[in-house]
C-alpha atoms as a PDB file:
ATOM      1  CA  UNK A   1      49.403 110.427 113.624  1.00  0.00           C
ATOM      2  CA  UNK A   2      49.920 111.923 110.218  1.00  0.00           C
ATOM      3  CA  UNK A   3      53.520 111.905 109.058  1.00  0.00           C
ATOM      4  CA  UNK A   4      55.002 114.093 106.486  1.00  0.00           C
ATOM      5  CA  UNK A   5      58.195 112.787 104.483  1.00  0.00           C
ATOM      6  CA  UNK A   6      60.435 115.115 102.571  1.00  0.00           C
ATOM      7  CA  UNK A   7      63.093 115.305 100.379  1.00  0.00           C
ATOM      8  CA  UNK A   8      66.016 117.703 100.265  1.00  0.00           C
ATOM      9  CA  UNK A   9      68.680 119.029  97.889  1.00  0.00           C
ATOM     10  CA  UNK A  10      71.712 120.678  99.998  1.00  0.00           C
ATOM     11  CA  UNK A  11      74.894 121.582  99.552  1.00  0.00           C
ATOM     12  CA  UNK A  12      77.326 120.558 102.592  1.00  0.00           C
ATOM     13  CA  UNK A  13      81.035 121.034 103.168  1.00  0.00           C
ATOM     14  CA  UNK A  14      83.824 118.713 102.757  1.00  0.00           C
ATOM     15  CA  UNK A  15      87.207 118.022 102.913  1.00  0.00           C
ATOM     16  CA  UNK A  16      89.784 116.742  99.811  1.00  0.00           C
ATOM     17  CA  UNK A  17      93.295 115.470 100.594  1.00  0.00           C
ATOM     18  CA  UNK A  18      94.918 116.553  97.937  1.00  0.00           C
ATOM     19  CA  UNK A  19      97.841 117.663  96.417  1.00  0.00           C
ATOM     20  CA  UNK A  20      95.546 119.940  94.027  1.00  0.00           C
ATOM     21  CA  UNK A  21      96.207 122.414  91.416  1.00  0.00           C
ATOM     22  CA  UNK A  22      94.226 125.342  91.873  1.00  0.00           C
ATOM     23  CA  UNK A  23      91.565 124.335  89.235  1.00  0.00           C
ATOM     24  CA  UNK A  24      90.766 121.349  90.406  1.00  0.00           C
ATOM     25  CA  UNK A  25      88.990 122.280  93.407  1.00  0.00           C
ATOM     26  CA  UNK A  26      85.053 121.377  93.214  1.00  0.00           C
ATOM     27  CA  UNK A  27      82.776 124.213  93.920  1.00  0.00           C
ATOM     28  CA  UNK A  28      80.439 122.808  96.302  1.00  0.00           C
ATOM     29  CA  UNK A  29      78.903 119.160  97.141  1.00  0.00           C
ATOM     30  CA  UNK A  30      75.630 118.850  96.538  1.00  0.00           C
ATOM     31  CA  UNK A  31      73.821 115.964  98.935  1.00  0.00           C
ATOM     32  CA  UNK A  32      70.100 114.750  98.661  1.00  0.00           C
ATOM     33  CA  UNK A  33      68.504 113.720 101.799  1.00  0.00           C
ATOM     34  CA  UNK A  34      65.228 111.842 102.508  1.00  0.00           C
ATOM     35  CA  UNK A  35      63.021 110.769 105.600  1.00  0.00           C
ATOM     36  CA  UNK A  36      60.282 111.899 108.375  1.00  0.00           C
ATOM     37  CA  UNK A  37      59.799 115.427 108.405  1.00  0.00           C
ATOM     38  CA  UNK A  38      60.326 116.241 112.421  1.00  0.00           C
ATOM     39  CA  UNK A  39      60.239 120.380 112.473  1.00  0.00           C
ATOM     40  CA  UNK A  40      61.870 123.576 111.453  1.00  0.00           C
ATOM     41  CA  UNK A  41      62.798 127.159 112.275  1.00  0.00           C
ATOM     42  CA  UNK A  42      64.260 129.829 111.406  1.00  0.00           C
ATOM     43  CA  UNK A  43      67.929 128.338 110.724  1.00  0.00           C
ATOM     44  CA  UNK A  44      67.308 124.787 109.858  1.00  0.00           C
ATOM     45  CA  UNK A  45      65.316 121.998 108.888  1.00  0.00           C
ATOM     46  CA  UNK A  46      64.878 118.674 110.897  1.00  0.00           C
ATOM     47  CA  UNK A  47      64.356 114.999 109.407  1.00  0.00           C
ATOM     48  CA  UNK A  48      64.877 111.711 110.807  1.00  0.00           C
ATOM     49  CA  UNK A  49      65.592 108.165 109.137  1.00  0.00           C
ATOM     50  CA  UNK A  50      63.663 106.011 111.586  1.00  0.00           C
ATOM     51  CA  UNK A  51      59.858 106.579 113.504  1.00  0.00           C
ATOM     52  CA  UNK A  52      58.791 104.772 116.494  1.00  0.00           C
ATOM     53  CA  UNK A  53      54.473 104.705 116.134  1.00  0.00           C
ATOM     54  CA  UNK A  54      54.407 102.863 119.191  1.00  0.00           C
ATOM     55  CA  UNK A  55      56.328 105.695 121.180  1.00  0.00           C
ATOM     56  CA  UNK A  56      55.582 108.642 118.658  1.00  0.00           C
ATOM     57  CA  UNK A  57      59.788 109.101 118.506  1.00  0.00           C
ATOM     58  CA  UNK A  58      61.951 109.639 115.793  1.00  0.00           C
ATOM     59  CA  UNK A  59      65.699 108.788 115.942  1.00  0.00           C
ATOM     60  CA  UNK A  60      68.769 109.445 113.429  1.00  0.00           C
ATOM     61  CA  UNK A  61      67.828 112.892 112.847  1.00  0.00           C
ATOM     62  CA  UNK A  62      69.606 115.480 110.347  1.00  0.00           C
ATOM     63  CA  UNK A  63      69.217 118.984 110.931  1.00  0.00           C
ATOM     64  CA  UNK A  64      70.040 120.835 107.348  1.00  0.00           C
ATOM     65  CA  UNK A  65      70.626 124.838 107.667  1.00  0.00           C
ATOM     66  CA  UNK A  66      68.095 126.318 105.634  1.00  0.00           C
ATOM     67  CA  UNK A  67      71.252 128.586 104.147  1.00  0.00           C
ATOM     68  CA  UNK A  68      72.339 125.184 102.630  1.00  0.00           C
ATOM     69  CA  UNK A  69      68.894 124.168 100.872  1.00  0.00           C
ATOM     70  CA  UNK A  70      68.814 124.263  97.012  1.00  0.00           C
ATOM     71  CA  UNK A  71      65.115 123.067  97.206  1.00  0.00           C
ATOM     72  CA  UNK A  72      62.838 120.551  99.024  1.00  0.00           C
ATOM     73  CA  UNK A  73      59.652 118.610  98.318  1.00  0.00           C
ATOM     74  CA  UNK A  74      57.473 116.515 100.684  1.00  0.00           C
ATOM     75  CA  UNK A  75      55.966 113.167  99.693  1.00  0.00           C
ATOM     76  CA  UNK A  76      52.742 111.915 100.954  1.00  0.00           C
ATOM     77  CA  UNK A  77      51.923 110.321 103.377  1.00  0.00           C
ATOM     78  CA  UNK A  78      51.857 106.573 101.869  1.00  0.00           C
ATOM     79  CA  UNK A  79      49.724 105.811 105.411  1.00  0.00           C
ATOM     80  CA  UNK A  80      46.979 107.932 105.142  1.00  0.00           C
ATOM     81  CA  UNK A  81      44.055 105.705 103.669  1.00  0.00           C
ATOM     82  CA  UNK A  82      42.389 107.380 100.493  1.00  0.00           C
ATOM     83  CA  UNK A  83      39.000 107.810 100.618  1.00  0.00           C
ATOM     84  CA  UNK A  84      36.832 105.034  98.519  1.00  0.00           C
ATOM     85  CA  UNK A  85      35.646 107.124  95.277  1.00  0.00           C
ATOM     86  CA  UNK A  86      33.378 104.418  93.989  1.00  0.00           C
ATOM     87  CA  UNK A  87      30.171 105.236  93.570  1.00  0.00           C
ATOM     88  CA  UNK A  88      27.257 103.332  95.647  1.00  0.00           C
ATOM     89  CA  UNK A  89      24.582 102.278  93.689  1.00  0.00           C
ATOM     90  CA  UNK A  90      21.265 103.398  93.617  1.00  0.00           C
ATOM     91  CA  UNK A  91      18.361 102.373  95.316  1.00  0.00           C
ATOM     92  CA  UNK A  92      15.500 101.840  93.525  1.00  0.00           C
END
């Protein structure tokens, strides 16, 4: 099975305790998530920490609203064998 791996840059929410003066609030916090690329729709991308080959399973998945997604870029696939580019010699 192929497998796709992907990397996100989101923005989530989050809380702070406080006491804070007005100004001091952060505008956003900005996360960066990695792993198996599992699907997507419409609304939100899924990934997963962990894959099971033997099963074909993922497990520990994050599903990031698209709404939240400052970009993305998949990695590849460090399973996939590359195709020998050496040249066989000639017969003569």
């Amino acid at each position: 099975m192929a497998r796709k791996y992907i990397v996100i840059t989101w923005f989530d929410s989050f809380y702070e305790g406080g006491p804070y003066a007005k100004g001091d609030f952060r505008s956003r916090c900005e996360m960066e998530s990695a792993g198996h690329y599992v699907s997507e729709n419409d609304d939100h991308v899924s990934i997963a920490m962990e894959f099971d080959e033997e099963y074909e399973t993922w497990r520990h998945i994050t599903h990031i609203p698209k709404v939240n997604i400052i970009k993305r870029r998949f990695i590849v696939d460090a399973h996939k064998k590359k195709p020998n580019k050496t040249k066989k010699p000639r017969k003569r």
